[in-house]
Protein backbone atom coordinates (compact mmCIF):
# COMPACT_ATOMS: atom_id res chain seq x y z
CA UNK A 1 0.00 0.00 0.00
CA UNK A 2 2.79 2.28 0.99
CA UNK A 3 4.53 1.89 -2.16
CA UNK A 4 1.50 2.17 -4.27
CA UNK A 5 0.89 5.72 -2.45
CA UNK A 6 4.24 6.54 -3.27
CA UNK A 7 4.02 5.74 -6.54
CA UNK A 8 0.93 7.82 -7.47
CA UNK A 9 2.32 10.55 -5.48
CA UNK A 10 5.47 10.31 -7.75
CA UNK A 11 3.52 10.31 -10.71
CA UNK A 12 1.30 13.10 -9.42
CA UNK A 13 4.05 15.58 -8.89
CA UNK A 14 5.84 14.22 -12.79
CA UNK A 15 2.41 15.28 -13.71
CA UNK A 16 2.48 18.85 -12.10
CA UNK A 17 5.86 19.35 -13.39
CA UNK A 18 5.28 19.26 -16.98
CA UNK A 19 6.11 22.19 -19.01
CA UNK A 20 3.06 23.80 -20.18
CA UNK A 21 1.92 24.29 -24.20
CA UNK A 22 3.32 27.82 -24.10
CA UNK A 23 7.13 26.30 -23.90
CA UNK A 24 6.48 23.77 -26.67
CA UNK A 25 4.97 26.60 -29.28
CA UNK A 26 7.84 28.40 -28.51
CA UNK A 27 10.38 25.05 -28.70
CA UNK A 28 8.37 24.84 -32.30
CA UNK A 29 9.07 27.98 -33.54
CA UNK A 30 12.82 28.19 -32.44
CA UNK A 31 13.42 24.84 -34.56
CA UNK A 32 11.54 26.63 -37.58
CA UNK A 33 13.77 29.41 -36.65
CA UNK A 34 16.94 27.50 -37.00
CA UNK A 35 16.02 25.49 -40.22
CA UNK A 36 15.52 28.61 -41.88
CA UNK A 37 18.27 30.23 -40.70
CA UNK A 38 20.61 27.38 -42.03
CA UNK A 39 18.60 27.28 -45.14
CA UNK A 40 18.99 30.67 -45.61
CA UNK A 41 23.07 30.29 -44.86
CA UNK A 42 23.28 27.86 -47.81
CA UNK A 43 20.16 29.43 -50.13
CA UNK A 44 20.58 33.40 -50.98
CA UNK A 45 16.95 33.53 -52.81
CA UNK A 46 15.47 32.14 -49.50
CA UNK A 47 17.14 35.06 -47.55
CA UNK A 48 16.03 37.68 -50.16
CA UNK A 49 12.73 36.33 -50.01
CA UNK A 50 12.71 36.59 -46.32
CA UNK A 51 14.32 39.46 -46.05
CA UNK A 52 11.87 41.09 -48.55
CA UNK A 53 8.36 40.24 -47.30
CA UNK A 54 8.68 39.09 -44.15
CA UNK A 55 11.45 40.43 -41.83
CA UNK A 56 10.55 44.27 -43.01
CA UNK A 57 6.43 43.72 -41.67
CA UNK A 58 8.30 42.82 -37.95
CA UNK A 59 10.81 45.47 -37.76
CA UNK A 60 8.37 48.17 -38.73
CA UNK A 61 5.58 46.76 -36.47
CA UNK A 62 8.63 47.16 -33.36
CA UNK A 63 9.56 49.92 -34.38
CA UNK A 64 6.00 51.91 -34.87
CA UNK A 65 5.00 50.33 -31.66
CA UNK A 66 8.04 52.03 -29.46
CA UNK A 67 8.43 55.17 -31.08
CA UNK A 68 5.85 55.62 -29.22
CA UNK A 69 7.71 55.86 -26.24
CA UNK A 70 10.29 59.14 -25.86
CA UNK A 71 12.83 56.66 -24.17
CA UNK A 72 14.32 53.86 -25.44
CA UNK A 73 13.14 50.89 -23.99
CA UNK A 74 15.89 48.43 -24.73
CA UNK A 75 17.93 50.82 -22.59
CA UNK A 76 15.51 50.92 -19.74
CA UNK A 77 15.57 47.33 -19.27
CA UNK A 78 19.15 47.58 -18.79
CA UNK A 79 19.42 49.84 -16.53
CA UNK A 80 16.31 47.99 -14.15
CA UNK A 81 18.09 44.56 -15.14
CA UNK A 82 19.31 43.78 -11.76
CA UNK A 83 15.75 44.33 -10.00
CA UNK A 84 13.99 42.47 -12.46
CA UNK A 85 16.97 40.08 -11.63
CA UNK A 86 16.02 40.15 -7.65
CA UNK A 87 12.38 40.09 -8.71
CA UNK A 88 13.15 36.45 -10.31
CA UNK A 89 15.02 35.09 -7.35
CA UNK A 90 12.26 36.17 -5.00
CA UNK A 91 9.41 34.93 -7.10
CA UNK A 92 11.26 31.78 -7.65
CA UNK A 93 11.89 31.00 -4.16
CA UNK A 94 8.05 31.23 -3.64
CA UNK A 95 7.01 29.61 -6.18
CA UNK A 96 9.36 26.86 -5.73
CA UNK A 97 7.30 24.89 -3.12
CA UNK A 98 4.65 24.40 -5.58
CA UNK A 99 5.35 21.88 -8.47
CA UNK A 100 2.83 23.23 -10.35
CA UNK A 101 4.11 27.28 -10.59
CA UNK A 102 7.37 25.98 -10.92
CA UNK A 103 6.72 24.12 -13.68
CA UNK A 104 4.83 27.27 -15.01
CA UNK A 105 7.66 29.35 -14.11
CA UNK A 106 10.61 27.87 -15.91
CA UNK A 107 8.35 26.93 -18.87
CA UNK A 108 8.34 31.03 -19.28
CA UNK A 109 11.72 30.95 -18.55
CA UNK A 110 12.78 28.67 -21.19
CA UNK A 111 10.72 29.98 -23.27
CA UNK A 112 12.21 33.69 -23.62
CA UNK A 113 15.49 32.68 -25.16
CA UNK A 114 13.63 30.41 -27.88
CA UNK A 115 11.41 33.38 -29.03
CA UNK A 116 14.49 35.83 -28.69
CA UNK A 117 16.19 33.89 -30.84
CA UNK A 118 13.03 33.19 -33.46
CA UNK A 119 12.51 37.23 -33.41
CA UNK A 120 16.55 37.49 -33.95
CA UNK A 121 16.41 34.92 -37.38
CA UNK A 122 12.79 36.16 -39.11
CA UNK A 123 13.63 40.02 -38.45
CA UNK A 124 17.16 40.23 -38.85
CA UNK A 125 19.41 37.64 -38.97
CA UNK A 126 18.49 36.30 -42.74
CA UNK A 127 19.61 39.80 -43.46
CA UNK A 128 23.73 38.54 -43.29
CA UNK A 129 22.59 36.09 -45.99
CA UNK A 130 20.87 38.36 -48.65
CA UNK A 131 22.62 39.02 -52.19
CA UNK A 132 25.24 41.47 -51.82
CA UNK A 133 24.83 45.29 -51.68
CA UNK A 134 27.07 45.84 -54.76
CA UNK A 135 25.28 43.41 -56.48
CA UNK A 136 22.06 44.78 -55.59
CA UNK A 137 23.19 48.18 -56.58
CA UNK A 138 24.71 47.35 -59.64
CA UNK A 139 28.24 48.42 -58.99
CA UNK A 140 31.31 47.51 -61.09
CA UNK A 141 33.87 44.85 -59.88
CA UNK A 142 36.90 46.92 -58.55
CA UNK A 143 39.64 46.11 -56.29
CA UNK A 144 41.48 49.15 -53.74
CA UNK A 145 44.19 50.06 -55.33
CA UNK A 146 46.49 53.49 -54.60
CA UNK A 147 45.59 54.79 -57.41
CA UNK A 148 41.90 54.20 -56.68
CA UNK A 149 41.65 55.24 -53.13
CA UNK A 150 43.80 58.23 -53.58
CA UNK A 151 40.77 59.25 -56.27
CA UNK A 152 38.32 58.90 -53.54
CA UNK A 153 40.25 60.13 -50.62
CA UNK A 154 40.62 63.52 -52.95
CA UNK A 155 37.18 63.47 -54.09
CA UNK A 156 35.56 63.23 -50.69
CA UNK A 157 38.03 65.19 -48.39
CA UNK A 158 36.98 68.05 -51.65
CA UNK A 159 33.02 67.34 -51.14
CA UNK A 160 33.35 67.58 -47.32
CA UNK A 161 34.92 70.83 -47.58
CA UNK A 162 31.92 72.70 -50.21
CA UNK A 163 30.12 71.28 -47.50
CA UNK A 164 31.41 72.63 -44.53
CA UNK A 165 31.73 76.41 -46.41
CA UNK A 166 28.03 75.91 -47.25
CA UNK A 167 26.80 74.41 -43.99
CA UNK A 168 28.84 77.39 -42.33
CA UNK A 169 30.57 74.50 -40.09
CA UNK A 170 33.25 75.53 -37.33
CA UNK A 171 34.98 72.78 -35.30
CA UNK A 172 36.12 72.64 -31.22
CA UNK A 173 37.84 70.92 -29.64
CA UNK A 174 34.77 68.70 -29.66
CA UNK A 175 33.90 68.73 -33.07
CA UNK A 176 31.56 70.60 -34.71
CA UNK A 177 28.34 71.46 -33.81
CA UNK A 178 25.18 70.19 -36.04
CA UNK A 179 23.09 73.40 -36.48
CA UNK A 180 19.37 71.33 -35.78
CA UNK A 181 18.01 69.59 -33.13
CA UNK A 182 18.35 65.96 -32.61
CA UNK A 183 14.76 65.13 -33.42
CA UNK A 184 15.20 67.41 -37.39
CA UNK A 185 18.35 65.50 -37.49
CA UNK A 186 15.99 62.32 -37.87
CA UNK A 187 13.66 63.93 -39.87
CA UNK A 188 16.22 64.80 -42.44
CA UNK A 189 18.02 61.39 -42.36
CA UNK A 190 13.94 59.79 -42.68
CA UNK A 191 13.74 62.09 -46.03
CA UNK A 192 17.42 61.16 -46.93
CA UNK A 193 16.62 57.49 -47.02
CA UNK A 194 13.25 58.06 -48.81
CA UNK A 195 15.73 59.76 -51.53
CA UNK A 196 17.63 57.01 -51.94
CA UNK A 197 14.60 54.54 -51.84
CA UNK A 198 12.98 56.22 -54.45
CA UNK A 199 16.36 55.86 -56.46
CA UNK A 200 17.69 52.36 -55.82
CA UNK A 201 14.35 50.57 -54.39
CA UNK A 202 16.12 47.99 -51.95
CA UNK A 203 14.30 48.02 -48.46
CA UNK A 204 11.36 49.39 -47.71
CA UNK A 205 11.81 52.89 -45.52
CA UNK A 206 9.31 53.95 -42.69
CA UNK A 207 9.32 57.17 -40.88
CA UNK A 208 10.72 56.20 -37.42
CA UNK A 209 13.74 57.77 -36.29
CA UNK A 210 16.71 56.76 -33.89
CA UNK A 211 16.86 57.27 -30.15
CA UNK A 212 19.71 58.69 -28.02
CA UNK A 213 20.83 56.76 -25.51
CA UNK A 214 20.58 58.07 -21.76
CA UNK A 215 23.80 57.05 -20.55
CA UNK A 216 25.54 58.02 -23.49
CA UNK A 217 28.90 59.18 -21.11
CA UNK A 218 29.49 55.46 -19.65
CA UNK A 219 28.21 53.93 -23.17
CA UNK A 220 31.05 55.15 -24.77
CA UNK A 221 33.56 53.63 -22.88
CA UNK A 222 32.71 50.44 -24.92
CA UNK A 223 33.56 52.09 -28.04
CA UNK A 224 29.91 51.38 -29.05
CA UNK A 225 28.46 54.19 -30.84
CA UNK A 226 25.06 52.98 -31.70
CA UNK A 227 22.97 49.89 -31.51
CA UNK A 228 19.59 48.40 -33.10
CA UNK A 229 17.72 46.25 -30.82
CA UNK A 230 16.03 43.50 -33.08
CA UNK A 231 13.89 42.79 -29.66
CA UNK A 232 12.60 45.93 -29.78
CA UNK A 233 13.07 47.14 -33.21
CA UNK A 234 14.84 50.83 -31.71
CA UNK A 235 17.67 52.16 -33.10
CA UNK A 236 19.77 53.75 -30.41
CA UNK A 237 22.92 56.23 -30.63
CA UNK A 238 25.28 57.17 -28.82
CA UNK A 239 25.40 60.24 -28.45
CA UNK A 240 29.19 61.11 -26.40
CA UNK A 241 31.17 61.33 -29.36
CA UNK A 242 31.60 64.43 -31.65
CA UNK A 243 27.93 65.24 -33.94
CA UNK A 244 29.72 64.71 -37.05
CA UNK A 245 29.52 60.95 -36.04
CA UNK A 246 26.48 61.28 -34.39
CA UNK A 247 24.67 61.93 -37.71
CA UNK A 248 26.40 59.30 -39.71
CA UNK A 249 25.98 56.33 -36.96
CA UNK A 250 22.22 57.55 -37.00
CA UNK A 251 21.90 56.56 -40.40
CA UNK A 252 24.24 53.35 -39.93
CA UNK A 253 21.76 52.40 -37.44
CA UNK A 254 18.63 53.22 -39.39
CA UNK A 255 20.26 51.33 -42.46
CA UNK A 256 20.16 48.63 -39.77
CA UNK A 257 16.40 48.94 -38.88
CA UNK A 258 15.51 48.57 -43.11
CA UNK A 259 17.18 45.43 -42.99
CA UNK A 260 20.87 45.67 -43.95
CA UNK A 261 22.32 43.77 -41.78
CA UNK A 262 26.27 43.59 -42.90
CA UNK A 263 28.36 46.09 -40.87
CA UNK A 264 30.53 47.21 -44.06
CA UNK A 265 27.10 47.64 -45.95
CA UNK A 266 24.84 49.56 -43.67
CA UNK A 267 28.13 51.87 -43.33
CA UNK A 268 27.95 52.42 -47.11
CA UNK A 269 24.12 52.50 -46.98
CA UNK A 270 24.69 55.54 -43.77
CA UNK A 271 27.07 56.99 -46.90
CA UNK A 272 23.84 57.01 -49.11
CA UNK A 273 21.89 58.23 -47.19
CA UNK A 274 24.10 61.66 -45.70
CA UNK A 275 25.00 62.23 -49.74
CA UNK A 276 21.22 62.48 -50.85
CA UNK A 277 20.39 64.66 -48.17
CA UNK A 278 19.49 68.22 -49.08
CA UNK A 279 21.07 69.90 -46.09
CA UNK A 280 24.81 70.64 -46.38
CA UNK A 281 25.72 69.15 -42.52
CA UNK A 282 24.42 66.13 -42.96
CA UNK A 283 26.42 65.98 -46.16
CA UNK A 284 28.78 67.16 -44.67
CA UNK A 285 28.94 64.37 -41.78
CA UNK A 286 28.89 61.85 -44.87
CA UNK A 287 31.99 62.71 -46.97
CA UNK A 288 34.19 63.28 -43.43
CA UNK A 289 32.99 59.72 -41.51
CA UNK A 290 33.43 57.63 -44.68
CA UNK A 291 36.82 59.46 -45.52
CA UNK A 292 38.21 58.56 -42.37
CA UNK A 293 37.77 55.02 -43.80
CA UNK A 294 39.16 55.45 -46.92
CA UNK A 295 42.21 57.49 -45.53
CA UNK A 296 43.20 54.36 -43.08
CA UNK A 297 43.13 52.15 -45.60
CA UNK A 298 45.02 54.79 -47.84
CA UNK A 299 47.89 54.71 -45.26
CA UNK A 300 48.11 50.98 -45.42
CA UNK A 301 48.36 51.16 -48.79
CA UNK A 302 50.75 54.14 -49.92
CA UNK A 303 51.95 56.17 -46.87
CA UNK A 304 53.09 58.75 -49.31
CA UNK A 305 49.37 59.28 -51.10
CA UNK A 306 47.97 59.26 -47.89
CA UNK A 307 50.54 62.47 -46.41
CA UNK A 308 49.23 63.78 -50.12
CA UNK A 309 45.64 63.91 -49.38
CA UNK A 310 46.31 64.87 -45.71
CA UNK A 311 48.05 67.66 -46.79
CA UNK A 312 45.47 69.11 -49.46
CA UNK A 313 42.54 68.41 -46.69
CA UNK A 314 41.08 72.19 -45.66
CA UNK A 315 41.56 73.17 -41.78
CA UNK A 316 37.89 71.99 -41.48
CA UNK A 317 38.07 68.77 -42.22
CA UNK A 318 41.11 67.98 -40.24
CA UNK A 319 40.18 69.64 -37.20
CA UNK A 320 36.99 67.59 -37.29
CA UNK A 321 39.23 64.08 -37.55
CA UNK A 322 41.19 64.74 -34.72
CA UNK A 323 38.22 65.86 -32.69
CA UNK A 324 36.59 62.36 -32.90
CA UNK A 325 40.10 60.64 -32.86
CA UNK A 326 40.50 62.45 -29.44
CA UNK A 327 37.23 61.75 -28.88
CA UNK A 328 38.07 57.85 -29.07
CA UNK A 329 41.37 57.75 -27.41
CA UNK A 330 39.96 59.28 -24.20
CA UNK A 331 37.48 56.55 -24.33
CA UNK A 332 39.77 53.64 -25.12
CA UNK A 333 41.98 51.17 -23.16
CA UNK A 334 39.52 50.51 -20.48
CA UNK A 335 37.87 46.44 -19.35
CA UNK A 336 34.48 47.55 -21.67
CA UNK A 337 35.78 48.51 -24.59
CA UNK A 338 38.12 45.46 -24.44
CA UNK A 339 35.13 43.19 -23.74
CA UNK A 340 32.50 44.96 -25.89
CA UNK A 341 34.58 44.69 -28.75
CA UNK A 342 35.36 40.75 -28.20
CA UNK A 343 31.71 40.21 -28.00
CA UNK A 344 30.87 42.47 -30.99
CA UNK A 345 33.57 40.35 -33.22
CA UNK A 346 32.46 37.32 -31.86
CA UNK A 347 28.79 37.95 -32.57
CA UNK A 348 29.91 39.12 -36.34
CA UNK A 349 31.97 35.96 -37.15
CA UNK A 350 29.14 34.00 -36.01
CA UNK A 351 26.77 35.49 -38.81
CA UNK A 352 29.19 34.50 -40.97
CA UNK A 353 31.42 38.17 -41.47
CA UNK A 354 34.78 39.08 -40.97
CA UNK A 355 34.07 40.04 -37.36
CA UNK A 356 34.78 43.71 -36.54
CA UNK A 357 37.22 44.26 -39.41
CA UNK A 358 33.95 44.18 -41.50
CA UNK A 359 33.22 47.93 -40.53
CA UNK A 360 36.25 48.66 -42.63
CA UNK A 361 35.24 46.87 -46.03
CA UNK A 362 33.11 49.85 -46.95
CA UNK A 363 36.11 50.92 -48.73
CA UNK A 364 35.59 48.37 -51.40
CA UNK A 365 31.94 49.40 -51.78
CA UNK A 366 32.81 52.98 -52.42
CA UNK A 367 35.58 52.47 -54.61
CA UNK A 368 33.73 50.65 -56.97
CA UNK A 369 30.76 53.23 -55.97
CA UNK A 370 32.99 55.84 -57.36
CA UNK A 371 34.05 54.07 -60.38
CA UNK A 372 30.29 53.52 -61.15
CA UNK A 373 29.14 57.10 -61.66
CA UNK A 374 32.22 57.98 -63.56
């Protein structure tokens, strides 16, 4: 009789323990998740089909749904991550007398990494796996050469100049300062990328803007200037460093939110975007961020070119590259930036890049950019 007892009671609590439907809908969908995302590794039509129907309907829905919030919300969760962290501990050491919560409990709790990561494949991550930009844009093969890159160096270190006499720019010792608010700084970008849109038709723009972060000041010792949240579809910036960046990682992170996913590409995309604004700053913050690029890979290339171009570079221009290079010295060497970066590689290699040193391959986009319209 004893053991009889004991062995319904057994069977009674295996009962009470079961994971609830919730966890196995959300088990389902993370195994769709990860078929297509391997599928979409191996099959570039899958990932452009993906990437042009579906992933673009649940960004936008995020991102209409918290710009209605001033703040950004990825942010705030930070921030109250370690009471929501006590909250968990408390609530599980109540619950934890009763098989059934329990069982309740960690079925939610297994269940938010499996939808994290479904959110993470059908909104985003298919976009590492889409045909090339320069395909896409129609762009002609060209390798960096000297030759090359001292063509572009010249011709964008010129363009950011007539842009800084028009804009009416003057540099600090923190950079310059962008003559509009940030909120008409998103507006413009929105109508920048609407330009482009209209011109090259590949991603669908919507008019939500970016988001500065709160704690921009201890932010930056990560050397992260700007993030978009697939979770909550918000593109936040950084907004410690000099404006001139500011503007340009604004529309990095906005290229980002419309589905370009590749670090090198959305940089090109930011590029785009600046060039086919109408107002001179923004322009402006286009030609000097992606000539920064070009001149470091310049200096690699042909020291001698590169002391050329630095040379011919107006006052402007080269006051505003040491401001942000100042900028990111007094924000480097520290534990975050060391481990921020690791993670940010890691993550990058994983979607199948060239880890961080992907932010630098926009160079080969706007070489053969600049061969194109000539």
């Amino acid at each position: 009789m004893y053991n009889e007892r004991k062995k319904k009671g057994s069977a009674d609590t295996a009962s009470r323990l079961r994971l609830t439907t919730f966890f196995y809908i959300a088990l389902a969908f993370a195994v769709l998740a990860l078929i297509i995302h391997i599928l979409c590794m191996r099959v570039s039509a899958l990932a452009d089909f993906f990437a042009c129907y579906a992933s673009p309907l649940i960004r936008k829905t995020l991102g209409f749904v918290t710009a209605l919030f001033p703040f950004s919300l990825a942010e705030a969760v930070v921030i109250t991550s370690p009471a929501w962290l006590v909250l968990l501990i408390l609530l599980a050491r109540r619950v934890a007398k009763n098989a059934r919560s329990a069982a309740k409990m960690l079925s939610a709790l297994l269940s938010v990494p499996l939808l994290l990561y479904s959110l993470f494949v059908f909104s985003f991550a298919v976009g590492y796996y889409v045909t090339p930009l320069g395909e896409r844009l129609s762009l002609v093969e060209e390798d960096p050469n000297a030759e090359n890159l001292y063509a572009l160096a010249s011709h964008l270190a010129e363009r950011a100049d007539a842009c800084a006499e028009e804009a009416g720019v003057a540099v600090k010792t923190e950079g310059s300062i962008m003559p509009f608010s940030y909120a008409e700084m998103n507006g413009k970008l929105i109508s920048a990328y609407d330009t482009v849109e209209e011109k090259y038709g590949i991603f669908s723009n919507f008019a939500v803007g970016t988001k500065p972060i709160a704690l921009s000041e201890p932010m930056a010792y990560t050397h992260i200037t700007g993030v978009y949240t697939f979770m909550t579809g918000e593109m936040n910036v950084c907004t410690a460093f000099p404006d001139c960046s500011t503007v340009f990682t604004a529309a990095h992170e906005m290229a980002h939110a419309r589905g370009i996913a590749r670090e090198d590409e959305a940089n090109f995309i930011a590029f785009l975007v600046c060039e086919a604004s109408s107002d001179p700053y923004v322009r402006y913050a286009g030609y000097v961020n992606l000539l920064q690029y070009v001149l470091n890979a310049l200096y690699d290339t042909d020291p001698a070119l590169y002391k050329s171009v630095w040379q011919d570079c107006s006052p402007i221009v080269i006051a505003e590259i040491r401001a942000y290079n100042t900028a990111v010295r007094h924000y480097s060497g520290t534990f975050a930036s060391e481990v921020a970066g690791s993670i940010n590689n890691a993550y990058l290699e994983s979607m199948g890049t060239g880890g961080s040193v992907s932010y630098d391959l926009v160079v080969q986009l706007a070489v053969r950019y600049l061969k194109t319209k000539k």
